[in-house]
N, C-alpha and C. Protein backbone atom coordinates (compact mmCIF):
# COMPACT_ATOMS: atom_id res chain seq x y z
N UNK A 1 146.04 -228.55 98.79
CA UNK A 1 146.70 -228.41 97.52
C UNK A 1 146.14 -229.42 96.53
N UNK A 2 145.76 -229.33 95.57
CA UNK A 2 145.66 -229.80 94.49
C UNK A 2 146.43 -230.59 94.07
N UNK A 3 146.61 -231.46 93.18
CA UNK A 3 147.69 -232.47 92.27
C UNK A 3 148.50 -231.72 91.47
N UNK A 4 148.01 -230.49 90.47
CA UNK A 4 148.36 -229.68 89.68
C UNK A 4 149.59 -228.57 90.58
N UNK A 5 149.18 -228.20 91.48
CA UNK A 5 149.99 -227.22 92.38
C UNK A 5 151.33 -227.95 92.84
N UNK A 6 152.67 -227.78 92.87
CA UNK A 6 153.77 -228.24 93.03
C UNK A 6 154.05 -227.43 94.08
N UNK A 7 154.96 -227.68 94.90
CA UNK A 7 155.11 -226.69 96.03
C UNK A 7 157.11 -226.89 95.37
N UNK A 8 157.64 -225.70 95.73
CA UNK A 8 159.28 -225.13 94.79
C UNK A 8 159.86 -226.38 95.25
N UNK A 9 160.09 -227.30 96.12
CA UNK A 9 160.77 -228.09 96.74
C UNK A 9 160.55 -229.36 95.55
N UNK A 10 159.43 -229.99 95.07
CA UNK A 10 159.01 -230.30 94.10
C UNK A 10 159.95 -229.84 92.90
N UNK A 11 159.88 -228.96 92.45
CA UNK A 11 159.73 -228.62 91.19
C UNK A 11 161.45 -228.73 90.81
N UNK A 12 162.22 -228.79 91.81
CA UNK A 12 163.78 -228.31 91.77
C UNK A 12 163.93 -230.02 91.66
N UNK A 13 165.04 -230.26 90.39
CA UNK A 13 165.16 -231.85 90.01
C UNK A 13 166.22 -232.47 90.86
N UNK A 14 166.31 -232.59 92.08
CA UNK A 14 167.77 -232.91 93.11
C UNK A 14 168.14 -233.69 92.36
N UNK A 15 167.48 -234.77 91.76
CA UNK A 15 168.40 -235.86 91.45
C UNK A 15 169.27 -235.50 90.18
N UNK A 16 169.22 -234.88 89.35
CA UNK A 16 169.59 -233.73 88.07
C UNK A 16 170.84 -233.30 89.03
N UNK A 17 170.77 -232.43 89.84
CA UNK A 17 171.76 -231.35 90.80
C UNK A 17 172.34 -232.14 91.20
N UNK A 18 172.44 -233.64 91.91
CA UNK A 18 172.62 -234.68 92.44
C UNK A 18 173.89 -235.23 91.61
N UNK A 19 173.50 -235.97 90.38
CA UNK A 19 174.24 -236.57 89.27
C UNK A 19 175.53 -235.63 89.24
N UNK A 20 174.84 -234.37 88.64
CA UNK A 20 176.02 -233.36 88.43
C UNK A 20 176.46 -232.64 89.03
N UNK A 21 176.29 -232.81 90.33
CA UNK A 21 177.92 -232.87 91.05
C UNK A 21 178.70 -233.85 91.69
N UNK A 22 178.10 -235.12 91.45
CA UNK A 22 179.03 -235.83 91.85
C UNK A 22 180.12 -236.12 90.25
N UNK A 23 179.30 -235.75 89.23
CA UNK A 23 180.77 -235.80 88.14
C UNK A 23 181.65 -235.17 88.32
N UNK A 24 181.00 -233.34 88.65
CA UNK A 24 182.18 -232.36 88.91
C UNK A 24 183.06 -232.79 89.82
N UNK A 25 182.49 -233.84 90.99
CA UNK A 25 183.88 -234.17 91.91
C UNK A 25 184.47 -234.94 91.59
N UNK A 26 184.02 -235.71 90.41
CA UNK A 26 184.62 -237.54 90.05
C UNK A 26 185.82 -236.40 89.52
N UNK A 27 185.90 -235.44 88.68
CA UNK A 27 186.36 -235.17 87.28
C UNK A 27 187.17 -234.43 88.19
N UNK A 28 186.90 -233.50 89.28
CA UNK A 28 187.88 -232.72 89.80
C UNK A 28 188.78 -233.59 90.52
N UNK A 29 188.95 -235.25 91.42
CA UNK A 29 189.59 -235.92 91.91
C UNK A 29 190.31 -236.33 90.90
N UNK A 30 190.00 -236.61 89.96
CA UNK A 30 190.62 -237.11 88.88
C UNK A 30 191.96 -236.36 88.18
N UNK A 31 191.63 -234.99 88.35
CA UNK A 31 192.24 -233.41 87.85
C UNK A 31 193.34 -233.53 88.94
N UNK A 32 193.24 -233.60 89.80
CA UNK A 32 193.85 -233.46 91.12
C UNK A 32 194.97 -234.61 91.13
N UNK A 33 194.32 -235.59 91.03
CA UNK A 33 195.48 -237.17 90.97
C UNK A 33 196.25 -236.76 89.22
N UNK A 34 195.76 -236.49 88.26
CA UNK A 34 196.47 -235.85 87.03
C UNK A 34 197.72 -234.97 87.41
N UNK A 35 197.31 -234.03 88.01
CA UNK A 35 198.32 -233.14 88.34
C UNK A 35 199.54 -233.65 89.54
N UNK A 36 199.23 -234.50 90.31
CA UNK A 36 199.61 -235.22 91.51
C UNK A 36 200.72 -235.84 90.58
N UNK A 37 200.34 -237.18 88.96
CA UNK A 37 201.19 -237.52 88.33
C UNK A 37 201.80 -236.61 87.48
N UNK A 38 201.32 -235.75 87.35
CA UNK A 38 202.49 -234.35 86.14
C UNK A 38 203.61 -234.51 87.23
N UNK A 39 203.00 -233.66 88.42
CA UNK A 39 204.73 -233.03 89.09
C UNK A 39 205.61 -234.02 89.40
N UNK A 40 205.19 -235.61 89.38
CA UNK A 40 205.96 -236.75 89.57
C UNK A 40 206.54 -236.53 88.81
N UNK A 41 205.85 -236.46 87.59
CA UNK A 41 206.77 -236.94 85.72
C UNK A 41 207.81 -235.45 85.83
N UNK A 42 207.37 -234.44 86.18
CA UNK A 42 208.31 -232.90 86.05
C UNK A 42 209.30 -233.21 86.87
N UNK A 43 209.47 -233.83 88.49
CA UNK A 43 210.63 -234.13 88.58
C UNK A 43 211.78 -234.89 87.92
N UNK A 44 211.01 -236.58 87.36
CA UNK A 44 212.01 -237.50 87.04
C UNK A 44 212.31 -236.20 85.69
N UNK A 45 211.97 -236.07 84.70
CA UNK A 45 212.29 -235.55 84.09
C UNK A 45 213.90 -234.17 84.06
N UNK A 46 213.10 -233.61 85.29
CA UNK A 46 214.63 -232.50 85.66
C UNK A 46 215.56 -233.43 86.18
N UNK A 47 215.33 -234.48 86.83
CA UNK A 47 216.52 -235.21 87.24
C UNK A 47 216.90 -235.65 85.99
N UNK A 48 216.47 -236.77 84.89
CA UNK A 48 217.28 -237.02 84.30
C UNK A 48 217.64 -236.24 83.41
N UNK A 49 217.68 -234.81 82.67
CA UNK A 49 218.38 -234.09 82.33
C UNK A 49 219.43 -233.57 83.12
N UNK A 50 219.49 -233.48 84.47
CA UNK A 50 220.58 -233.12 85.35
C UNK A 50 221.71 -234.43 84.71
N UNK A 51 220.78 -235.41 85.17
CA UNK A 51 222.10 -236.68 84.74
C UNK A 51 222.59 -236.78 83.57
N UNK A 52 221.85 -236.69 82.86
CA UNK A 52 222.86 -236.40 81.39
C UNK A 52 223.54 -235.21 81.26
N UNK A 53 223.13 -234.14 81.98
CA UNK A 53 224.12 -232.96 81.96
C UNK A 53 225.71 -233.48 82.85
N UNK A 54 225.11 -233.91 83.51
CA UNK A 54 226.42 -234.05 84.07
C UNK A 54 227.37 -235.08 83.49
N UNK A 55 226.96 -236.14 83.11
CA UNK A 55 227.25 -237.24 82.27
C UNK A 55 228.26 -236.21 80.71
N UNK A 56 227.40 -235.42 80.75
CA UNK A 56 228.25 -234.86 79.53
C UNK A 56 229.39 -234.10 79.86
N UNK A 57 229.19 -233.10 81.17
CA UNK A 57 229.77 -232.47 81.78
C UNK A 57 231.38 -232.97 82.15
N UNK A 58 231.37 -234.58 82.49
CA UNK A 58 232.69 -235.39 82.70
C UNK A 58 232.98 -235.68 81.60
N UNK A 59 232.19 -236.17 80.24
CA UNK A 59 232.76 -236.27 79.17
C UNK A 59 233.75 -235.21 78.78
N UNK A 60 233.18 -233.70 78.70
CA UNK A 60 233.76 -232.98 78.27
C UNK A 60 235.00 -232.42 79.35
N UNK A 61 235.07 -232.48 80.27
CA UNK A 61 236.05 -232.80 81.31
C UNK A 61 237.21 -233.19 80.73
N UNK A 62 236.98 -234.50 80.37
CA UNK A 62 238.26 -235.77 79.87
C UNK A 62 238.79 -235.42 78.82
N UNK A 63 237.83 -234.82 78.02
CA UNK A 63 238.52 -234.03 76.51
C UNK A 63 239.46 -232.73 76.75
N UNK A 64 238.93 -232.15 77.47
CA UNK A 64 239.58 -230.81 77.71
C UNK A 64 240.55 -230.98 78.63
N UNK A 65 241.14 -232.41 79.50
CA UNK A 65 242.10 -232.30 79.81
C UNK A 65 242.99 -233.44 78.69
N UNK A 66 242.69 -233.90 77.80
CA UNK A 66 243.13 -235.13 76.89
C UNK A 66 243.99 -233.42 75.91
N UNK A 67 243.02 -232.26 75.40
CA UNK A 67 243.42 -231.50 74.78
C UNK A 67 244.71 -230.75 75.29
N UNK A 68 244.77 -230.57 76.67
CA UNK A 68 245.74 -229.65 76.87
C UNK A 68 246.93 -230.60 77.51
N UNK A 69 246.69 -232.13 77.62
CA UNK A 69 248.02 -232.63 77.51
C UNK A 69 248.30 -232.78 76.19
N UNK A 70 247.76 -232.79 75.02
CA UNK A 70 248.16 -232.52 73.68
C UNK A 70 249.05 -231.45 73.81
N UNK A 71 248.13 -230.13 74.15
CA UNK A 71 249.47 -229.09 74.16
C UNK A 71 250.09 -228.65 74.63
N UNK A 72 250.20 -229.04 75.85
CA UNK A 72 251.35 -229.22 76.27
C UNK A 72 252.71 -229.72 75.83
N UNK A 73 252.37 -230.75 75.22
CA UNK A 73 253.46 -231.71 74.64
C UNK A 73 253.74 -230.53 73.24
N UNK A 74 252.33 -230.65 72.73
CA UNK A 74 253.08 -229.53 71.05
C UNK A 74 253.82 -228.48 71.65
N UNK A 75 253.66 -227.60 72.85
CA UNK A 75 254.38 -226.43 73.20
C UNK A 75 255.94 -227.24 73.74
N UNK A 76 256.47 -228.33 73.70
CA UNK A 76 257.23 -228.62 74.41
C UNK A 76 258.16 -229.01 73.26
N UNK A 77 257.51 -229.76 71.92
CA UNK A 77 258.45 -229.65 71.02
C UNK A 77 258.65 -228.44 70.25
N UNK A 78 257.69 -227.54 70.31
CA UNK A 78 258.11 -226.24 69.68
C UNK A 78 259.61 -225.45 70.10
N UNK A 79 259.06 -225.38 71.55
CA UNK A 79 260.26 -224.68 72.18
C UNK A 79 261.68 -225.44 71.76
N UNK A 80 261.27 -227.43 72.01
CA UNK A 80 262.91 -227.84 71.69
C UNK A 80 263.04 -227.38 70.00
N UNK A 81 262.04 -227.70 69.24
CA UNK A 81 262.46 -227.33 67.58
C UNK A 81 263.20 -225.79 68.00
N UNK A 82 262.69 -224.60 68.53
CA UNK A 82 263.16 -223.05 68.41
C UNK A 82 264.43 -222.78 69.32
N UNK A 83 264.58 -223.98 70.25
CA UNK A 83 265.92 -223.92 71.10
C UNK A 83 266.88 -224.24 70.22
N UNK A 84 266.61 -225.06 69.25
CA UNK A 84 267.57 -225.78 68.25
C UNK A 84 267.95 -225.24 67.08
N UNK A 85 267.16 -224.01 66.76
CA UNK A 85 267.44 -222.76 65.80
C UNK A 85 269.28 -222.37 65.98
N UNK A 86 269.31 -222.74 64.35
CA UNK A 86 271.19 -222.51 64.18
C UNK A 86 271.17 -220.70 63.75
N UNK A 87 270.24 -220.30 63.34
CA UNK A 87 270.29 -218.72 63.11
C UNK A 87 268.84 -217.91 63.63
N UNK A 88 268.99 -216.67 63.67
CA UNK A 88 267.60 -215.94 63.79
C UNK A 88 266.73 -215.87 62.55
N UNK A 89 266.87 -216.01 61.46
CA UNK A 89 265.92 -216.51 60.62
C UNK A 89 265.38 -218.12 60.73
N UNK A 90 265.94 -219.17 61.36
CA UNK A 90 265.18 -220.13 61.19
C UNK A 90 264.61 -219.73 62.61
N UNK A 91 264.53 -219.31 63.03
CA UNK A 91 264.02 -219.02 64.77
C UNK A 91 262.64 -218.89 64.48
N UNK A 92 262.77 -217.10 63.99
CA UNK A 92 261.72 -216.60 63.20
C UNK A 92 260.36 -217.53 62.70
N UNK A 93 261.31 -218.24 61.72
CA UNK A 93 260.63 -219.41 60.71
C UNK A 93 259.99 -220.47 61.68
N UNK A 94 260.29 -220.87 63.06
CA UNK A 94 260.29 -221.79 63.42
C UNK A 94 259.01 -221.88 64.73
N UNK A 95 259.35 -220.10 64.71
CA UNK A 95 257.93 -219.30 65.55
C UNK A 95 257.13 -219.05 64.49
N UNK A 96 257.15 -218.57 63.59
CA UNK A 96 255.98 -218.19 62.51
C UNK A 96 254.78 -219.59 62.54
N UNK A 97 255.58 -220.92 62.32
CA UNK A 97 254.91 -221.92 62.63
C UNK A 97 254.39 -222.88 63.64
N UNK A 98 255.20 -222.20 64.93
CA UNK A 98 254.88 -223.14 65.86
C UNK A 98 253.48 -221.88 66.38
N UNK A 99 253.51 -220.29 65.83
CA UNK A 99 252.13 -219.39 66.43
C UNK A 99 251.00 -220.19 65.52
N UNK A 100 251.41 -220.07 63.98
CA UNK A 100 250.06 -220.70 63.13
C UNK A 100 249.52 -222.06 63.92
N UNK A 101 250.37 -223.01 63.87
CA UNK A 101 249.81 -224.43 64.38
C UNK A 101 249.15 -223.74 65.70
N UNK A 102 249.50 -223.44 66.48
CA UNK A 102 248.90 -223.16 67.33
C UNK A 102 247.34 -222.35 67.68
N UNK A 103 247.59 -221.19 67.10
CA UNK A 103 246.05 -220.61 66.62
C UNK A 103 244.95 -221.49 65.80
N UNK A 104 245.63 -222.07 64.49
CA UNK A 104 244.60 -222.96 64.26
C UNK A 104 244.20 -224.21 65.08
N UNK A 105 245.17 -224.66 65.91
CA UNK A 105 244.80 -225.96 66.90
C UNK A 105 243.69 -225.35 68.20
N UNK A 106 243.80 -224.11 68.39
CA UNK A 106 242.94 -223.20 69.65
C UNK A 106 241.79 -223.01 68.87
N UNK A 107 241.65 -222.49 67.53
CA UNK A 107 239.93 -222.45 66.72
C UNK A 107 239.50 -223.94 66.61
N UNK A 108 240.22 -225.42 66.34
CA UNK A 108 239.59 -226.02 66.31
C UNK A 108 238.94 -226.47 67.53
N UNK A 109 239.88 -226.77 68.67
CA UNK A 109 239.50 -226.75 70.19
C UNK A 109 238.19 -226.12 70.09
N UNK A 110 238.22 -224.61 69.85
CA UNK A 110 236.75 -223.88 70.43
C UNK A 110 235.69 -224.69 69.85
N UNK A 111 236.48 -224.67 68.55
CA UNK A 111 234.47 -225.31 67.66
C UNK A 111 234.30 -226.79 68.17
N UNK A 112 234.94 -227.00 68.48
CA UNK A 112 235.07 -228.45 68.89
C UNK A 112 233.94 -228.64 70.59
N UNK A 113 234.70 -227.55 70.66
CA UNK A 113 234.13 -227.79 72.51
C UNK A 113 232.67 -226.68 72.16
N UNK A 114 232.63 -225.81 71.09
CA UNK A 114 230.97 -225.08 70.99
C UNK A 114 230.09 -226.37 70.75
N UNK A 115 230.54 -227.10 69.64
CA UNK A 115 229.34 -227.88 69.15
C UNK A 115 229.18 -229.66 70.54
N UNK A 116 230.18 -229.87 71.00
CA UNK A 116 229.76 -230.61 72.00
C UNK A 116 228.95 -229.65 73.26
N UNK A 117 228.82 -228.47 73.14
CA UNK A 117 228.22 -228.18 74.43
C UNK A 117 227.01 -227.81 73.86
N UNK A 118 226.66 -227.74 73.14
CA UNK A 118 225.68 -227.59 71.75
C UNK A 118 224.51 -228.41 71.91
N UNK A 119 225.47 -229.87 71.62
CA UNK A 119 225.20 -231.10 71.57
C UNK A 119 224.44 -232.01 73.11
N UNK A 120 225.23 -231.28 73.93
CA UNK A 120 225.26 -231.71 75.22
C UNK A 120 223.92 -231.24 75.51
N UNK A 121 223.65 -229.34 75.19
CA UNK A 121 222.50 -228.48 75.70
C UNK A 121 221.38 -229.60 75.37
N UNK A 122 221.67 -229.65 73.81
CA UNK A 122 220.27 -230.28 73.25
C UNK A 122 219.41 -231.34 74.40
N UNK A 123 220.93 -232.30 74.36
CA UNK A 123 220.31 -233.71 74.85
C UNK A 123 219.83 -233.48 76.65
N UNK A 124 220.94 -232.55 77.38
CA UNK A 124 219.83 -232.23 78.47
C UNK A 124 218.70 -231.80 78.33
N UNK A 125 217.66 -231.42 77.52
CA UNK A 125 216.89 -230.12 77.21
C UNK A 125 216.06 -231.29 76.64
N UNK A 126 216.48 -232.27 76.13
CA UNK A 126 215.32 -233.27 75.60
C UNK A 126 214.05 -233.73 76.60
N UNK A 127 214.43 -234.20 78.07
CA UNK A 127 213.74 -235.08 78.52
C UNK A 127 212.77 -233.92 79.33
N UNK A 128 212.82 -232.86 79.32
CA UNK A 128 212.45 -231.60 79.86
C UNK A 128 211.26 -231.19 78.77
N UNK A 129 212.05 -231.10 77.34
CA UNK A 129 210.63 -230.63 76.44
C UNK A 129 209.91 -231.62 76.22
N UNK A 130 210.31 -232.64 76.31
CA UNK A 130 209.11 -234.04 76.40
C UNK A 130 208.63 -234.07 77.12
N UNK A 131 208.47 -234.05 78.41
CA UNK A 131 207.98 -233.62 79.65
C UNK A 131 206.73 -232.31 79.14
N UNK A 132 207.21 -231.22 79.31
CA UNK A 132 206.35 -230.52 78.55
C UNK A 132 205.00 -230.57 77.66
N UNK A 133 205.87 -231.28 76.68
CA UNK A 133 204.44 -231.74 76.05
C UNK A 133 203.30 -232.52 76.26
N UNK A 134 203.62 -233.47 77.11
CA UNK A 134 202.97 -234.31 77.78
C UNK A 134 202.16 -233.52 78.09
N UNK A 135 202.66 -232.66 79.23
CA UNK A 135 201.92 -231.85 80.43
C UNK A 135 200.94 -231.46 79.47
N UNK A 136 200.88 -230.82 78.70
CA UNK A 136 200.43 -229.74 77.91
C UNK A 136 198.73 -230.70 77.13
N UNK A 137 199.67 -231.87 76.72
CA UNK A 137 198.47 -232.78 76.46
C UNK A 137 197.45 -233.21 77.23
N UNK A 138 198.56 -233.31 78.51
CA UNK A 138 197.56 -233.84 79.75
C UNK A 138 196.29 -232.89 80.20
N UNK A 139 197.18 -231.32 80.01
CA UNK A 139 196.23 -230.43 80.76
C UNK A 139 194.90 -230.35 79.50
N UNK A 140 195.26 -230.34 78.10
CA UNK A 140 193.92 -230.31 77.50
C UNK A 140 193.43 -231.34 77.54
N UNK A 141 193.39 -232.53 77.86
CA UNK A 141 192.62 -233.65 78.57
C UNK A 141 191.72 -233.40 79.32
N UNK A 142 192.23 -232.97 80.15
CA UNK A 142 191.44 -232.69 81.58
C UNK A 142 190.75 -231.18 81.69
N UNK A 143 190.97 -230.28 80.85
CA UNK A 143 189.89 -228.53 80.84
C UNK A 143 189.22 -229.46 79.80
């Protein structure tokens, strides 16, 4: 053979093929330990939205039984105010107002207890879409 003549074994740059794949593995170990820390961060994350769910969950507990010893008690002077009715018109009069107070005290209850569970959704739901985004950052990092 000549100097000029290369035989294919030659001509193929190993050390070229060499380099680049040991990046593809640096970069794929790397991908691998990335994702290894996502599903870490995706658990703490569902846990601590569990804990604040629940955290809210007893809050709203304590209210909703704080509310219905309220009315309990309002249903207890109603009845003595309507036991104490000297005619059937103040009776009447005495139910006309103890139904109003009442219906409007049950709409405020609801909105009361919609926007704390509202409130509650949000703040579980926080540490979850932060989580998220991360991920999301992380993964265009690493493609």
């Amino acid at each position: 053979m000549d100097s000029m003549t290369k035989t294919n074994a030659e001509k193929i740059p190993f050390d070229a093929i060499n380099d680049k794949a040991k990046i593809a593995i640096q970069k794929g170990a790397s991908a691998f330990g990335a994702y290894g820390e996502l599903a870490k961060a995706n658990v703490s994350a569902f846990f601590e939205a569990g804990k604040i769910f629940a955290e809210g969950l007893q809050k709203l507990g304590t209210s909703y039984s704080e509310d219905n010893r309220a009315s309990f008690e309002n249903l207890s002077e109603g009845l003595k105010s309507m036991a104490a009715a000297t005619s059937p018109a103040e009776f009447y009069k005495l139910q006309s107002e103890f139904l109003r107070r009442n219906v409007e005290a049950a709409i405020a209850r609801g909105s009361k207890s919609n926007d704390a569970l509202v409130k509650l959704t949000k703040a579980a739901a926080a540490p979850l879409a932060k989580q998220v985004d991360l991920n999301m950052q992380t993964i265009q990092k690493i493609a």
